[in-house]
N, C-alpha and C. Protein backbone atom coordinates (compact mmCIF):
# COMPACT_ATOMS: atom_id res chain seq x y z
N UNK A 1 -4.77 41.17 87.20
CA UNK A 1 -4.62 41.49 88.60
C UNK A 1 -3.42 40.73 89.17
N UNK A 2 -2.33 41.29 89.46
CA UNK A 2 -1.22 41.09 90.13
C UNK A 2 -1.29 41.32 91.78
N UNK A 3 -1.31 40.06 92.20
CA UNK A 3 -0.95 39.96 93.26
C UNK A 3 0.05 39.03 93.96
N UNK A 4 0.81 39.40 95.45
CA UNK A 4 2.07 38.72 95.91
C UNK A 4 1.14 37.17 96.23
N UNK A 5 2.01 36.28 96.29
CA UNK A 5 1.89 34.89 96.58
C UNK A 5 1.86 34.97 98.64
N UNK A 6 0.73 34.49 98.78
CA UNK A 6 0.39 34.23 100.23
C UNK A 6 1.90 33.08 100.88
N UNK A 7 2.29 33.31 102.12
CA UNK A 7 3.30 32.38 102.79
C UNK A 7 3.26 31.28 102.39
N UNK A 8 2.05 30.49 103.00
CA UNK A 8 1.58 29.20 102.32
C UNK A 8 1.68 28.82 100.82
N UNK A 9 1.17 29.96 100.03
CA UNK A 9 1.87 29.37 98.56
C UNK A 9 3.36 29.50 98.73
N UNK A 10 3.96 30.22 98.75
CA UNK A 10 5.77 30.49 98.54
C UNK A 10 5.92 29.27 99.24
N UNK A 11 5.93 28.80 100.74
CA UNK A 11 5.98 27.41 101.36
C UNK A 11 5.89 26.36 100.42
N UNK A 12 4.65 26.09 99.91
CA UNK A 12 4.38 24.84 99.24
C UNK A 12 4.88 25.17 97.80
N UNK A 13 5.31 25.91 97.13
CA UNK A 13 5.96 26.29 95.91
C UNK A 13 7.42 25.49 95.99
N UNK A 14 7.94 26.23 97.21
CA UNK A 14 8.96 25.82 97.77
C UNK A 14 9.60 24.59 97.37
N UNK A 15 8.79 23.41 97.90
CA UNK A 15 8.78 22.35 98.57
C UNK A 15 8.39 21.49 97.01
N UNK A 16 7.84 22.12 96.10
CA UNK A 16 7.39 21.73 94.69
C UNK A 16 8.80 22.15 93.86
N UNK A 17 9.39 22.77 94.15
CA UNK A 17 10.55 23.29 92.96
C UNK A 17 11.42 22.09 93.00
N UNK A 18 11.49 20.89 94.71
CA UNK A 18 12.82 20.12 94.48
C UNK A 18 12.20 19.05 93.64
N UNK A 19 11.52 18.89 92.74
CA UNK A 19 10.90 17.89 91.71
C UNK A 19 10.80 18.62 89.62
N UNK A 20 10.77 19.95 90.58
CA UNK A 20 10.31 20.78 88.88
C UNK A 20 11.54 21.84 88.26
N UNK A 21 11.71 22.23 87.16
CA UNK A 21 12.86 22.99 86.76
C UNK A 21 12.82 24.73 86.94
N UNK A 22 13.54 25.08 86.64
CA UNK A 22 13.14 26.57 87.05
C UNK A 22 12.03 27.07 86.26
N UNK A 23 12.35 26.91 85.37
CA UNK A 23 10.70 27.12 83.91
C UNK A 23 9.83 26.83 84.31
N UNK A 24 9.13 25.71 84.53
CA UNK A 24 8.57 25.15 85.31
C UNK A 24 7.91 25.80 86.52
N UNK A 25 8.79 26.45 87.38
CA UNK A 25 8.21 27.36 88.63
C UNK A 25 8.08 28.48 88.16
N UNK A 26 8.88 29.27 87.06
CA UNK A 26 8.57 30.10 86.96
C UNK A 26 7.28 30.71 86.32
N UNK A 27 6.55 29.50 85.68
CA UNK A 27 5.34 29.54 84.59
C UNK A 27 4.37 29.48 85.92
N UNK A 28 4.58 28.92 87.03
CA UNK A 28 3.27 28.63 87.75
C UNK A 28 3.78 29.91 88.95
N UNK A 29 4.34 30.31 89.30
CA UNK A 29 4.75 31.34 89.90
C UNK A 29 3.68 32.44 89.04
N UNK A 30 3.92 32.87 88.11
CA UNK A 30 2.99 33.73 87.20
C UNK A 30 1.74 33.55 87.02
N UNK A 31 1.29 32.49 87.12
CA UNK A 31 -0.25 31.58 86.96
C UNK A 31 -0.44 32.50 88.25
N UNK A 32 -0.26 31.84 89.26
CA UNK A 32 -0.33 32.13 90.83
C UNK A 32 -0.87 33.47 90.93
N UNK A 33 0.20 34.41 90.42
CA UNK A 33 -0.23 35.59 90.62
C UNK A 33 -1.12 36.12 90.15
N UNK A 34 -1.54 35.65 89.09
CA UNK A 34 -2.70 36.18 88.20
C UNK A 34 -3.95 36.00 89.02
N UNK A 35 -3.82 34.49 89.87
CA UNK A 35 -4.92 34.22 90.77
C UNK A 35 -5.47 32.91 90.13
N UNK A 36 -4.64 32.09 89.68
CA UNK A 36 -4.84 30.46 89.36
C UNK A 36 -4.47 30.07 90.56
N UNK A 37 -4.95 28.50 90.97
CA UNK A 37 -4.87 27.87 91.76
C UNK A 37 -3.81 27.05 91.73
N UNK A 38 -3.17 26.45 92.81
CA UNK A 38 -1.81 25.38 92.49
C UNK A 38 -1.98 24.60 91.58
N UNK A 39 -2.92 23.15 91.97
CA UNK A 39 -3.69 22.87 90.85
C UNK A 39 -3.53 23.62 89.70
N UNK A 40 -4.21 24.32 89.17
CA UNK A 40 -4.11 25.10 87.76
C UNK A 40 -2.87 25.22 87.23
N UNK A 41 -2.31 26.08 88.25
CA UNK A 41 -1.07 26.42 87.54
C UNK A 41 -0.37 25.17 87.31
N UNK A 42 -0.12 24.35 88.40
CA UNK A 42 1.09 22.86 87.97
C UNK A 42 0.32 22.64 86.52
N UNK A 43 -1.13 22.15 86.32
CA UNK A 43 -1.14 21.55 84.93
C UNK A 43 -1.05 22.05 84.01
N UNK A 44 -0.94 23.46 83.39
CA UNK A 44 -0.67 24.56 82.67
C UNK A 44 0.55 24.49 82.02
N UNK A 45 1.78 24.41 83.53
CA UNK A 45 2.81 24.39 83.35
C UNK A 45 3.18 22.84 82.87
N UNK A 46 2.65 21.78 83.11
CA UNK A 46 3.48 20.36 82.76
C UNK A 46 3.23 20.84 81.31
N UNK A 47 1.90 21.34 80.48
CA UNK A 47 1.38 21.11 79.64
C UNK A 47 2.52 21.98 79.09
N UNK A 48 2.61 22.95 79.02
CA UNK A 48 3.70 23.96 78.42
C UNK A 48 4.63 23.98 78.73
N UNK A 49 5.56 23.38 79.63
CA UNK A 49 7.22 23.30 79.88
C UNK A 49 7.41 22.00 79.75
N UNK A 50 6.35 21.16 80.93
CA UNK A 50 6.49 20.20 80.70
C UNK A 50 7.17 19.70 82.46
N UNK A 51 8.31 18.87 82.91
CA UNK A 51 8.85 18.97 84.15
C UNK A 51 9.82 20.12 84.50
C-alpha cells in the first residue's frame, strides 16, 4: 500500500535529511510510504545504509 507522506512527515523528514545522506532518506522515504513509522523507518535505514 502506497501512500503520499502527510505535511508533517515531509516537515520532519525535512529537518532529518540535514544529519542523514541521500540513501539514507531515500530508504526511509520508502519505509514511510509503505506505512512504517519514523521510528521504524530511521532504524531500518541506519541498519542498512547506515548514516
Amino acid at each position: 500500500m502506497k501512500k503520499e507522506l502527510t505535511q508533517r512527515q515531509k516537515d520532519t523528514l525535512a529537518r532529518h535529511s540535514e544529519h542523514h545522506t541521500a540513501k539514507h532518506m531515500s530508504v526511509m522515504k520508502t519505509m514511510m510510504k509503505q506505512g512504517k513509522t519514523f521510528g521504524e523507518s530511521h532504524k531500518a535505514a541506519m541498519k542498512k545504509v547506515g548514516k
